[in-house]
C-alpha atoms as a PDB file:
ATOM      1  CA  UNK A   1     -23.427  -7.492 -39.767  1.00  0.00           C
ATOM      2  CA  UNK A   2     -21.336  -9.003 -36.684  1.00  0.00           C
ATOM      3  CA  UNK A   3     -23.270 -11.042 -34.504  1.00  0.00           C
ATOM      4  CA  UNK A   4     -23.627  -9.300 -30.701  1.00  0.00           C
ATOM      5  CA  UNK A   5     -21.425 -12.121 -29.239  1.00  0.00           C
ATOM      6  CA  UNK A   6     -18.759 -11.115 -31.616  1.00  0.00           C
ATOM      7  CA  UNK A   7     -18.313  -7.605 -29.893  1.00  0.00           C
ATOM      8  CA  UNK A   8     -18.158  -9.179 -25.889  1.00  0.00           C
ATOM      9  CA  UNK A   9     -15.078  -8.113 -24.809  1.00  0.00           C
ATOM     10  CA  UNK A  10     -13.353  -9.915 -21.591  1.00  0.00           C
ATOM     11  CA  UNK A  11     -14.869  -8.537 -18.390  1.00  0.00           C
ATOM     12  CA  UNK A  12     -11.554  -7.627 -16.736  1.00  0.00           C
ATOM     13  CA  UNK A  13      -9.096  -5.127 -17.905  1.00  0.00           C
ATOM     14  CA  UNK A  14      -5.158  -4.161 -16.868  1.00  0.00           C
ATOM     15  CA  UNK A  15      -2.824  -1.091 -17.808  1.00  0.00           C
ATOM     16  CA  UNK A  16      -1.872  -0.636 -20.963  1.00  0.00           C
ATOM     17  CA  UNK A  17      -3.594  -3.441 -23.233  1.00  0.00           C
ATOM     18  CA  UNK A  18      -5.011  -1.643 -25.273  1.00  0.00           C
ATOM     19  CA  UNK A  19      -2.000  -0.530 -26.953  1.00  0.00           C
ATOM     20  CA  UNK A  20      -0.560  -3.739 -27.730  1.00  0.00           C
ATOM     21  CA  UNK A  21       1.716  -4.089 -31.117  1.00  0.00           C
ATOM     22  CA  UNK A  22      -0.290  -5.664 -33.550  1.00  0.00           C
ATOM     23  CA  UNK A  23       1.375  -7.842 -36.462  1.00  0.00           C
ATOM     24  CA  UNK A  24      -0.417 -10.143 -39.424  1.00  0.00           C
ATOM     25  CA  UNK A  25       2.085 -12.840 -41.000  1.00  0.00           C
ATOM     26  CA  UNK A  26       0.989 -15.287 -43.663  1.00  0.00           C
ATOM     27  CA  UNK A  27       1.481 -18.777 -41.999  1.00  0.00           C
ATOM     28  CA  UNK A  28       0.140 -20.565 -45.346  1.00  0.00           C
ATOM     29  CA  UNK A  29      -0.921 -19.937 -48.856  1.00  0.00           C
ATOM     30  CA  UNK A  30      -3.395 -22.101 -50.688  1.00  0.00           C
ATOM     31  CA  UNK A  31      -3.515 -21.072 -54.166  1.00  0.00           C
ATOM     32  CA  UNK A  32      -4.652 -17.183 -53.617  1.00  0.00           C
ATOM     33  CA  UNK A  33      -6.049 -17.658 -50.254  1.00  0.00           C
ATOM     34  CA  UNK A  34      -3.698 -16.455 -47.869  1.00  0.00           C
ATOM     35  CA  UNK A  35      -4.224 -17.699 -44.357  1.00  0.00           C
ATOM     36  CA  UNK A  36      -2.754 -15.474 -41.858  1.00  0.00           C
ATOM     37  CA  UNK A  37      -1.681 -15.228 -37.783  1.00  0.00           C
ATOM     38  CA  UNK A  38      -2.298 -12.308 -36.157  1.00  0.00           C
ATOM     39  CA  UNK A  39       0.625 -11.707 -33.094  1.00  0.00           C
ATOM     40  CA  UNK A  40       0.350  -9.967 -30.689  1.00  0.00           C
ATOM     41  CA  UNK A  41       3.351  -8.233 -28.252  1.00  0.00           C
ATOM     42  CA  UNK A  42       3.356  -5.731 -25.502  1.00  0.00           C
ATOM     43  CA  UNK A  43       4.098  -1.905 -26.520  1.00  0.00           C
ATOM     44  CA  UNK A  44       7.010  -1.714 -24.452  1.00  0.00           C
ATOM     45  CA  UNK A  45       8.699  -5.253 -25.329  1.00  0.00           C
ATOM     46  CA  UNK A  46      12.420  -5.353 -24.637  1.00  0.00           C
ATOM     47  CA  UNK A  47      13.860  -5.198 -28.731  1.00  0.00           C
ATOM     48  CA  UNK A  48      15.680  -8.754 -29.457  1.00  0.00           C
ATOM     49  CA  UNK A  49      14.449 -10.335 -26.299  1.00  0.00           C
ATOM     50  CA  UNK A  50      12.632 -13.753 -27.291  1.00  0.00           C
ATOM     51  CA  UNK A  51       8.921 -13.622 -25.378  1.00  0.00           C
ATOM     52  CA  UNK A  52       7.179 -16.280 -24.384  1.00  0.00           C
ATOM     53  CA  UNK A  53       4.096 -17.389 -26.346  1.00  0.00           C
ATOM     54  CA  UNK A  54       0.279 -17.882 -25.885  1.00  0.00           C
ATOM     55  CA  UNK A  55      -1.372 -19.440 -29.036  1.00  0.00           C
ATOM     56  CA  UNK A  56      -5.443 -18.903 -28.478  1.00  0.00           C
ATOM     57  CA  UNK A  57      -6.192 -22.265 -30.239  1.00  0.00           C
ATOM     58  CA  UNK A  58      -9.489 -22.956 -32.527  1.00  0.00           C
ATOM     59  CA  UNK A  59     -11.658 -25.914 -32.989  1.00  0.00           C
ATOM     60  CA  UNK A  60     -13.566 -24.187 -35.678  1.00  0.00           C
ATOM     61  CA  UNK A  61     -13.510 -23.286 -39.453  1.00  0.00           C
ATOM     62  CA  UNK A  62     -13.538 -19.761 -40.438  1.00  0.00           C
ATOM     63  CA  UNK A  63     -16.321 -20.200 -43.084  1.00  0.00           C
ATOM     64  CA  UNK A  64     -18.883 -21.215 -40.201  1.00  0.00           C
ATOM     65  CA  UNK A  65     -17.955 -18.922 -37.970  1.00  0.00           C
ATOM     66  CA  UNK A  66     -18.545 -15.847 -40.823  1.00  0.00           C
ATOM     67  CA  UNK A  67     -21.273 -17.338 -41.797  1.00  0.00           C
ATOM     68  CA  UNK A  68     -23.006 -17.253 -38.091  1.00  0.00           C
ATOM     69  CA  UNK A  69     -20.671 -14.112 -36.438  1.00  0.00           C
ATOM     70  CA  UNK A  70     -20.405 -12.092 -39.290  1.00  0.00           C
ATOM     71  CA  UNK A  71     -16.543 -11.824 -39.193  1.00  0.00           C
ATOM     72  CA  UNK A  72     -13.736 -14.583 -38.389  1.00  0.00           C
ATOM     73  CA  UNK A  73     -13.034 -16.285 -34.662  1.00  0.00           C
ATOM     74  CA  UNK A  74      -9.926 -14.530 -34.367  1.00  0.00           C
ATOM     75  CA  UNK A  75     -11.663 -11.204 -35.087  1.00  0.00           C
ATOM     76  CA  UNK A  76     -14.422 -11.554 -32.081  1.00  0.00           C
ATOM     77  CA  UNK A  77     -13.255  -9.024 -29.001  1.00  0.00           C
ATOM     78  CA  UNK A  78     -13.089 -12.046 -26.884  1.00  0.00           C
ATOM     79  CA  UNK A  79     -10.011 -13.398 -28.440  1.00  0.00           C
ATOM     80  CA  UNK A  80      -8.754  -9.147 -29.302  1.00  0.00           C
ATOM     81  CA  UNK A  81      -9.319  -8.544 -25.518  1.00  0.00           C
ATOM     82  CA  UNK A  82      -7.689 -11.948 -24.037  1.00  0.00           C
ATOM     83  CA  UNK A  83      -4.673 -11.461 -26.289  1.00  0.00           C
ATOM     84  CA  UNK A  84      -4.374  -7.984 -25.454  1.00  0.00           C
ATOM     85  CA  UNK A  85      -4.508  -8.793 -21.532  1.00  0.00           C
ATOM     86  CA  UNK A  86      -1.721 -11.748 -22.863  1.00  0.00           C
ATOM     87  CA  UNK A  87       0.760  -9.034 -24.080  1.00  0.00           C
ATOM     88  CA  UNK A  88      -0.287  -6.655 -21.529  1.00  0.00           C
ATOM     89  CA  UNK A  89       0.950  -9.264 -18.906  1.00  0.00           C
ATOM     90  CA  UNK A  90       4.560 -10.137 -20.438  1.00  0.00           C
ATOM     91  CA  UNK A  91       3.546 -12.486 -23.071  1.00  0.00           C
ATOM     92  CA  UNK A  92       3.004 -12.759 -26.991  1.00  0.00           C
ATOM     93  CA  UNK A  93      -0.021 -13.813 -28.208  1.00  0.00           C
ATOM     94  CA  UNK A  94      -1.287 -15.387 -31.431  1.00  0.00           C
ATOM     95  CA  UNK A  95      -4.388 -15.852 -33.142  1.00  0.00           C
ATOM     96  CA  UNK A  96      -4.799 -17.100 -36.585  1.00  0.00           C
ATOM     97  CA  UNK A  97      -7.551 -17.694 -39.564  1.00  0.00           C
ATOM     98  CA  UNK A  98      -8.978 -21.142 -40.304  1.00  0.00           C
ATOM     99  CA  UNK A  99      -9.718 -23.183 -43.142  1.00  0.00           C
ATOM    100  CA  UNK A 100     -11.985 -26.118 -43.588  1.00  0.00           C
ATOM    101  CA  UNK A 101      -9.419 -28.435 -41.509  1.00  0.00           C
ATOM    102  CA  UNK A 102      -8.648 -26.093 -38.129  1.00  0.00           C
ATOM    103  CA  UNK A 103      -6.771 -29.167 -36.710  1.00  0.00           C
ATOM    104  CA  UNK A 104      -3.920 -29.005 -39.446  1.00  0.00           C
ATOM    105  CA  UNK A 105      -4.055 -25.152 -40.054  1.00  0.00           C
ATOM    106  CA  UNK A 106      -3.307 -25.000 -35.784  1.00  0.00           C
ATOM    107  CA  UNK A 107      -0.245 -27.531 -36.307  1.00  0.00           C
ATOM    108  CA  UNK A 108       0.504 -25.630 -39.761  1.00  0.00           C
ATOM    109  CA  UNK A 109       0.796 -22.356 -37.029  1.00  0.00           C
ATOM    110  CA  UNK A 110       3.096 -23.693 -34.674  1.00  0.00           C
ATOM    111  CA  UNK A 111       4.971 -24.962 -37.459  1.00  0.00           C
ATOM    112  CA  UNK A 112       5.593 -21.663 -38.794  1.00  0.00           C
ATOM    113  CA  UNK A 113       6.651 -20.256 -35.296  1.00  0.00           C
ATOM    114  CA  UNK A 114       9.242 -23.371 -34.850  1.00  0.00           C
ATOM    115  CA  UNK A 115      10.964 -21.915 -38.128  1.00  0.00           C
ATOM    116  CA  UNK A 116      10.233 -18.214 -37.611  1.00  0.00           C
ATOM    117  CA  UNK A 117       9.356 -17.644 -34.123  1.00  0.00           C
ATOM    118  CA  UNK A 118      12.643 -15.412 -33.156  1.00  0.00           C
ATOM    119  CA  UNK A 119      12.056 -13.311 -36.193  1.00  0.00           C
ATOM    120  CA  UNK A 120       8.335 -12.381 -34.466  1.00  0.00           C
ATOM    121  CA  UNK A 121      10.622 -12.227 -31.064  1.00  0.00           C
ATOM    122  CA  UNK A 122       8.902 -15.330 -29.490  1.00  0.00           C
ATOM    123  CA  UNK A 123      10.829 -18.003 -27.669  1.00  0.00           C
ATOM    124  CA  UNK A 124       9.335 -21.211 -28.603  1.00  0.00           C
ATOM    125  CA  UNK A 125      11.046 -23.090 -25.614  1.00  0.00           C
ATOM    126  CA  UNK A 126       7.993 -21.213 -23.839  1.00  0.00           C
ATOM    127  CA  UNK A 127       4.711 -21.892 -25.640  1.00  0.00           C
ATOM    128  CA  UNK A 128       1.342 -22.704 -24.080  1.00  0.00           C
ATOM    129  CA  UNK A 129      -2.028 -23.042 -25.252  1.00  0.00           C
ATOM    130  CA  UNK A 130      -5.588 -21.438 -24.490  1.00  0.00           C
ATOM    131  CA  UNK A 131      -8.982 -21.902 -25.508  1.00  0.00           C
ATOM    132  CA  UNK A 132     -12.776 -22.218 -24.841  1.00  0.00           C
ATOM    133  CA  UNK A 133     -15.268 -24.162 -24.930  1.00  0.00           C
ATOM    134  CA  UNK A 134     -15.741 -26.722 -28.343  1.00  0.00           C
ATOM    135  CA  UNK A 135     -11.924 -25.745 -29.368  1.00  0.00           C
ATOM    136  CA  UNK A 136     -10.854 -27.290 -26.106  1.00  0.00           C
ATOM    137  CA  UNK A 137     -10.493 -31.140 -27.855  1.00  0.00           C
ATOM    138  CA  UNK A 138      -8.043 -29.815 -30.999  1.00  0.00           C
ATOM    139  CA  UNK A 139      -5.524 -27.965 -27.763  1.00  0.00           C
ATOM    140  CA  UNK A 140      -5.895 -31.119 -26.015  1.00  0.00           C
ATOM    141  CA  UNK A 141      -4.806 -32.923 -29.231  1.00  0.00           C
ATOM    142  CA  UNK A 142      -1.139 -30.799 -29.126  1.00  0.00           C
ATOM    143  CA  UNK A 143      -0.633 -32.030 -25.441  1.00  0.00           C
ATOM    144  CA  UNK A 144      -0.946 -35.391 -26.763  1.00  0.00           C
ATOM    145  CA  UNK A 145       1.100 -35.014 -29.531  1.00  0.00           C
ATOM    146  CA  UNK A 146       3.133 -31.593 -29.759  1.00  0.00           C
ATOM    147  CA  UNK A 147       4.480 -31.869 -33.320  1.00  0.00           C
ATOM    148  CA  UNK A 148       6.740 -28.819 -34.171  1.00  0.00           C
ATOM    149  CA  UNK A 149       6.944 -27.097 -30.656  1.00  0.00           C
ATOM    150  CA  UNK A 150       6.181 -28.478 -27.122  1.00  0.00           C
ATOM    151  CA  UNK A 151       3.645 -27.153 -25.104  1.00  0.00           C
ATOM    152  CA  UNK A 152       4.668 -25.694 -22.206  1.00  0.00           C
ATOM    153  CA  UNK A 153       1.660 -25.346 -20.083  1.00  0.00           C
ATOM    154  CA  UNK A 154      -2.655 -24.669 -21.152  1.00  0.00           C
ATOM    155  CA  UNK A 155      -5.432 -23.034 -19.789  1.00  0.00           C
ATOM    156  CA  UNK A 156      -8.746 -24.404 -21.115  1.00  0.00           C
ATOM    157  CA  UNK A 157     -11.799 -23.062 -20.056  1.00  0.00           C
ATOM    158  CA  UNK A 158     -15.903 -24.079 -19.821  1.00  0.00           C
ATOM    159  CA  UNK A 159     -14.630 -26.413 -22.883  1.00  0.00           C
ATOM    160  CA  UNK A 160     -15.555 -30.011 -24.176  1.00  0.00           C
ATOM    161  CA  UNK A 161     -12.947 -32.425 -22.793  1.00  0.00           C
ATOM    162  CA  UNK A 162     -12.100 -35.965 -23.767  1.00  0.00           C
ATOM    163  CA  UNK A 163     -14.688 -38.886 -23.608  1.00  0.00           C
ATOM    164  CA  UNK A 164     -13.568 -41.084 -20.829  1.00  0.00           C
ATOM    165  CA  UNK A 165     -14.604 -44.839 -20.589  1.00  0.00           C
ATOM    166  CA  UNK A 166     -16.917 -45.111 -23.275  1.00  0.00           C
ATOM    167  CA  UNK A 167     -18.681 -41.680 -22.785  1.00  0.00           C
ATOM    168  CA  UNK A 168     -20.081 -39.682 -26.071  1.00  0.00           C
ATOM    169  CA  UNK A 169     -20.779 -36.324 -24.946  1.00  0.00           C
ATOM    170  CA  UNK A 170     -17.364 -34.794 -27.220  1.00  0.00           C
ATOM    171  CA  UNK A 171     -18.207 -36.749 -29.723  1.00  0.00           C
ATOM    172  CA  UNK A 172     -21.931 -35.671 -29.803  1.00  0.00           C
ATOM    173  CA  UNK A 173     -21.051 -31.925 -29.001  1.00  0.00           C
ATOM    174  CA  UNK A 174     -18.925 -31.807 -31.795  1.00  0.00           C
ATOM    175  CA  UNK A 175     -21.763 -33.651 -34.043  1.00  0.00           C
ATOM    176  CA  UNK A 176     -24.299 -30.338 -32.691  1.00  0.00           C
ATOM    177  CA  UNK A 177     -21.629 -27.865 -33.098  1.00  0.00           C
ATOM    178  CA  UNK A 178     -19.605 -28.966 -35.572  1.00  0.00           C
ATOM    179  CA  UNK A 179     -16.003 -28.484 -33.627  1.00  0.00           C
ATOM    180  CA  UNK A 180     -12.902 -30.832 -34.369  1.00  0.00           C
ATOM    181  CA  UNK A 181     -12.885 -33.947 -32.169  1.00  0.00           C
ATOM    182  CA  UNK A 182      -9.260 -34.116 -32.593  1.00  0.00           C
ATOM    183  CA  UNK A 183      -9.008 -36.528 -29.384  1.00  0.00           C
ATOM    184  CA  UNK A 184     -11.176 -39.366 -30.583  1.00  0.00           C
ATOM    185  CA  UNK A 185      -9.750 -42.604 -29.444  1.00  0.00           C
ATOM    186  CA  UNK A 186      -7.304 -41.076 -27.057  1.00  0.00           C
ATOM    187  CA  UNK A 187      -7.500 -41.576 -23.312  1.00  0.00           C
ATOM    188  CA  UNK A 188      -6.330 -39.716 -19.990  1.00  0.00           C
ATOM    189  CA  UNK A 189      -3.362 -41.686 -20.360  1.00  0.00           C
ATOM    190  CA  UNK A 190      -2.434 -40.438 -23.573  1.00  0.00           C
ATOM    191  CA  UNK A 191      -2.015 -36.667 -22.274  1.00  0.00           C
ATOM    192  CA  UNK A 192       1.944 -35.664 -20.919  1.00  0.00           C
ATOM    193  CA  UNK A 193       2.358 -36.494 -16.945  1.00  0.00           C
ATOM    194  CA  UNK A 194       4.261 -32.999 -16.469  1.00  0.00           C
ATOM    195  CA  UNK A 195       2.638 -30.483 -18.575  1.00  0.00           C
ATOM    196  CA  UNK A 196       0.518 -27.940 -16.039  1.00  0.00           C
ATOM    197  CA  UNK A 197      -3.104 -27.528 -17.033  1.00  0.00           C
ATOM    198  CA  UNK A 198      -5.693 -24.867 -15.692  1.00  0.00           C
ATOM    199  CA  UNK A 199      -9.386 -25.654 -16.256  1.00  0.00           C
ATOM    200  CA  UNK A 200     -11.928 -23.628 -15.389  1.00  0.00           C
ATOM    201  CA  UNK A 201     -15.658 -24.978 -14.798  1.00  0.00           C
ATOM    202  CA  UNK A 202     -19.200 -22.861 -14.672  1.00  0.00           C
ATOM    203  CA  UNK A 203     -21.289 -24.325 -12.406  1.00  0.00           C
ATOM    204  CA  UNK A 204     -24.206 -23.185 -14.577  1.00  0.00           C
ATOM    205  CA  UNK A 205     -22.935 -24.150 -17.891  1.00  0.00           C
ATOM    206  CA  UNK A 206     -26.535 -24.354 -20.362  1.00  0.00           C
ATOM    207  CA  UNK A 207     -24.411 -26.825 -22.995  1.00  0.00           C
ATOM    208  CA  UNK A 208     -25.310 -30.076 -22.115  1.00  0.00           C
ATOM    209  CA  UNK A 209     -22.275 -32.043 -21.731  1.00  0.00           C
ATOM    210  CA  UNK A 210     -19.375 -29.965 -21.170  1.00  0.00           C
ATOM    211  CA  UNK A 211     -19.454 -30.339 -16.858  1.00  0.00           C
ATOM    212  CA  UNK A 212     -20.197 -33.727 -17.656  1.00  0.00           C
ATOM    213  CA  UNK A 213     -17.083 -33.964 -19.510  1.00  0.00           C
ATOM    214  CA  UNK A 214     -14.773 -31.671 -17.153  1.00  0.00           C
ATOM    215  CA  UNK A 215     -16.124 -33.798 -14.399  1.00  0.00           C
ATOM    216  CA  UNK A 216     -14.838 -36.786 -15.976  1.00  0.00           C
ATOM    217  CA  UNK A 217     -11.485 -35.345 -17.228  1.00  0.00           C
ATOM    218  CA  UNK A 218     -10.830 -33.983 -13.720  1.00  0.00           C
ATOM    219  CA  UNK A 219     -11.353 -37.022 -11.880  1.00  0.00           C
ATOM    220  CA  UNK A 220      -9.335 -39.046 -14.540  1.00  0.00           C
ATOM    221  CA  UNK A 221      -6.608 -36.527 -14.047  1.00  0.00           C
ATOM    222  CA  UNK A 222      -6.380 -37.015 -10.103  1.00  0.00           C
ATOM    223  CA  UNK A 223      -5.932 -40.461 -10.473  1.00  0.00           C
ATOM    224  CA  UNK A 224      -3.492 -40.133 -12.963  1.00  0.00           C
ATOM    225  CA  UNK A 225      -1.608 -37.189 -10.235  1.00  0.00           C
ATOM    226  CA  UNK A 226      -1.611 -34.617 -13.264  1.00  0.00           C
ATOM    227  CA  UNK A 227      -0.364 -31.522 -12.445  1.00  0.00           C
ATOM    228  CA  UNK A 228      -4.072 -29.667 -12.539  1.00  0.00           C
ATOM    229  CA  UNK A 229      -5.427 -26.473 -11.416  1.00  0.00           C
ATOM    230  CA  UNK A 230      -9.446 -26.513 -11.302  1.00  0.00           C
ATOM    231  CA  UNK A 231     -11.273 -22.989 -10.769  1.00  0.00           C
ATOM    232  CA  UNK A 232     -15.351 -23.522 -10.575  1.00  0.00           C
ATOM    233  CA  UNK A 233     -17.111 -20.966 -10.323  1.00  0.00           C
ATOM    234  CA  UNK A 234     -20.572 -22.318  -9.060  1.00  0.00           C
ATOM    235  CA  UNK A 235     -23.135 -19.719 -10.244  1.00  0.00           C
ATOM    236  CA  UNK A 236     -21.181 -18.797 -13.546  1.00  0.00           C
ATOM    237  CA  UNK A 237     -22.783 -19.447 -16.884  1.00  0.00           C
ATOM    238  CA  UNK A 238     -21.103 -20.445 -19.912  1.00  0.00           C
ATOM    239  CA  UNK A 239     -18.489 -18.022 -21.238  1.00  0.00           C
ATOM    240  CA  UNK A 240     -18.429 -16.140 -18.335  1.00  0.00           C
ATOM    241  CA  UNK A 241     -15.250 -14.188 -18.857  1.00  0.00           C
ATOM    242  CA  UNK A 242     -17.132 -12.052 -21.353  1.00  0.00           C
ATOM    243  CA  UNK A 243     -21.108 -12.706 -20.315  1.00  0.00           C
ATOM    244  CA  UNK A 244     -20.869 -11.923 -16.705  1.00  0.00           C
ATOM    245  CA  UNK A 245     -19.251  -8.732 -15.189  1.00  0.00           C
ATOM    246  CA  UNK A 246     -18.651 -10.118 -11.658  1.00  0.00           C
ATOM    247  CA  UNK A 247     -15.747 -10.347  -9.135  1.00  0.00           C
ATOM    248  CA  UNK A 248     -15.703 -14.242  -9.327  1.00  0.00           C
ATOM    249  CA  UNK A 249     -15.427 -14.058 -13.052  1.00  0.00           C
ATOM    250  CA  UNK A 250     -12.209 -11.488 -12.714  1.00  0.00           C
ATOM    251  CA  UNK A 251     -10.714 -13.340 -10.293  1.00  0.00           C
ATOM    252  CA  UNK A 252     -10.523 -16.168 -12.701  1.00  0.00           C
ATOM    253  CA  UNK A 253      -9.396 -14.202 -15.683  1.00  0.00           C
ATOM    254  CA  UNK A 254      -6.361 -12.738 -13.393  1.00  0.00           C
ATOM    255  CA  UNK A 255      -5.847 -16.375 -12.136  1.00  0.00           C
ATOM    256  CA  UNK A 256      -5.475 -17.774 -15.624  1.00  0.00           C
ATOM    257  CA  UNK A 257      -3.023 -14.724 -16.216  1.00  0.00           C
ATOM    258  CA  UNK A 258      -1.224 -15.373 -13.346  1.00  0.00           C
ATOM    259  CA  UNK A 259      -0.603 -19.262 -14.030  1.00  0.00           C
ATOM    260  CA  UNK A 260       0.483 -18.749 -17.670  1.00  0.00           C
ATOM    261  CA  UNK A 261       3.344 -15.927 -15.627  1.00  0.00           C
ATOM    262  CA  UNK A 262       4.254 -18.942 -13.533  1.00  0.00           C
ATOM    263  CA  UNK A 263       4.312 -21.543 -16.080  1.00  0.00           C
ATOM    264  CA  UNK A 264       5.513 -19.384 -18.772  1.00  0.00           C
ATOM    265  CA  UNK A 265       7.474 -16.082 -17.529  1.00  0.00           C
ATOM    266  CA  UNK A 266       8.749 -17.194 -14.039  1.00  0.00           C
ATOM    267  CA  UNK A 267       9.314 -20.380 -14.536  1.00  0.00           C
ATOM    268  CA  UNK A 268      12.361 -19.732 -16.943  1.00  0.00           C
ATOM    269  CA  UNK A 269      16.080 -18.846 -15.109  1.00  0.00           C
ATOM    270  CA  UNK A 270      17.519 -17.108 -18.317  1.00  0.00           C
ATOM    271  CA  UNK A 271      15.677 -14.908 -21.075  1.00  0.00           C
ATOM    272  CA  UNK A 272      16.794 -15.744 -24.037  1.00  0.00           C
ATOM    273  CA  UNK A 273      17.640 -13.341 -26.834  1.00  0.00           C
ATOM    274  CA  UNK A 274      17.713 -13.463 -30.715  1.00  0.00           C
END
């Protein structure tokens, strides 16, 4: 049986996301376990034109999560309903199944969209990250070091950050809940000076640590001139794009769709084709 927080859905919707294209590709094989990426691309997607690409990114193994949810991360309506409001808005998105290592199985994803990205119609000139909350440290981890594709731009939200000048809270949130740490050792100054990022903040966050950590990260940031967006939303608890129905949380979600347009969509003088 799926666990209630499995079925919350995003509290905002838009035209037409619901009827998003729906594709599963094998990324990897491990004996015969295949591990797949689900894709998903607006309805009405110009054939042959390369879209760019929003990869939901996961700090988490798969056998937890079905363990405690009842079905995969990838399957919970948040991440159907955010990558449906992705294509919706002019962009792919991509989800994907984890393993016991999610750090490698996320770089074994982009991997397979360097080499067959066009073929799913994505331009991988134009991919950004997203994620929540304890899968916040693994995106982080691409920023720092990209591998097969550069990241264009990420929105991270209510998420555990890096530990800055000898702080522990990632390090002991991902001892409680058992997400990758995939920053330990790194430092502010290890992230890109000219990738955009959007971080959103609930001023009522119950997990102890994260605000402590975004607080942290943030001010790091500013003195490193990053180019940052911060949206805190004082009275919001944690995971508030899918726990609380309010105008403050929609105006968020539409503000993260809105910078991955601007970092992603408008932000690009050609469209490329296959």
């Amino acid at each position: 049986m799926r666990h209630p927080m499995a079925e919350k859905r995003v509290v905002y919707e838009i035209p037409n996301m619901t009827s998003a294209t729906v594709r599963d590709v094998e990324y990897r094989r491990d004996g015969e376990t295949s591990f797949t990426m689900r894709v998903y691309s607006a309805a009405d997607a110009a054939p042959g034109v390369l879209q760019p690409a929003v990869v939901l990114v996961l700090g988490y193994s798969d056998l937890g999560a079905v363990a405690m949810l009842g079905c995969r991360l990838s399957e919970m309506e948040v991440y159907v309903s955010w990558s449906q409001l992705l294509a919706a808005s002019g962009m792919t998105a991509v989800t994907y199944v984890t393993g016991t290592d999610p750090a490698t199985d996320t770089r074994g994803v982009l991997a397979h969209l360097r080499e067959h990205g066009a073929g799913l119609g994505i331009d991988c000139e134009r991919v950004a990250v997203m994620t929540f909350s304890g899968n916040v440290p693994n995106a982080l981890s691409l920023l720092i070091d990209p591998g097969a594709i550069p990241i264009r731009s990420a929105a991270l939200l209510c998420g555990f950050m890096l530990d800055i000048d000898g702080s522990t809270g990632v390090a002991a949130g991902a001892a409680r809940w058992r997400f990758v740490n995939a920053t330990t050792g790194k430092t502010i100054d290890d992230l890109p000076g000219e990738t955009p990022l959007f971080i959103a903040r609930a001023g009522r966050d119950e997990n102890p640590g994260v605000n402590q950590t975004i607080d942290a990260f943030v001010g790091a940031a500013l003195q490193r001139n990053l180019p940052l967006t911060l949206v805190n939303h004082p009275t919001g608890p944690h995971a508030f794009d899918i726990l609380e129905d309010s105008h403050a949380s929609r105006t968020i979600i539409r503000q993260v769709l809105e910078f991955f347009r601007a970092t992603l969509v408008e932000d690009s003088t050609v469209a490329r084709s296959v």
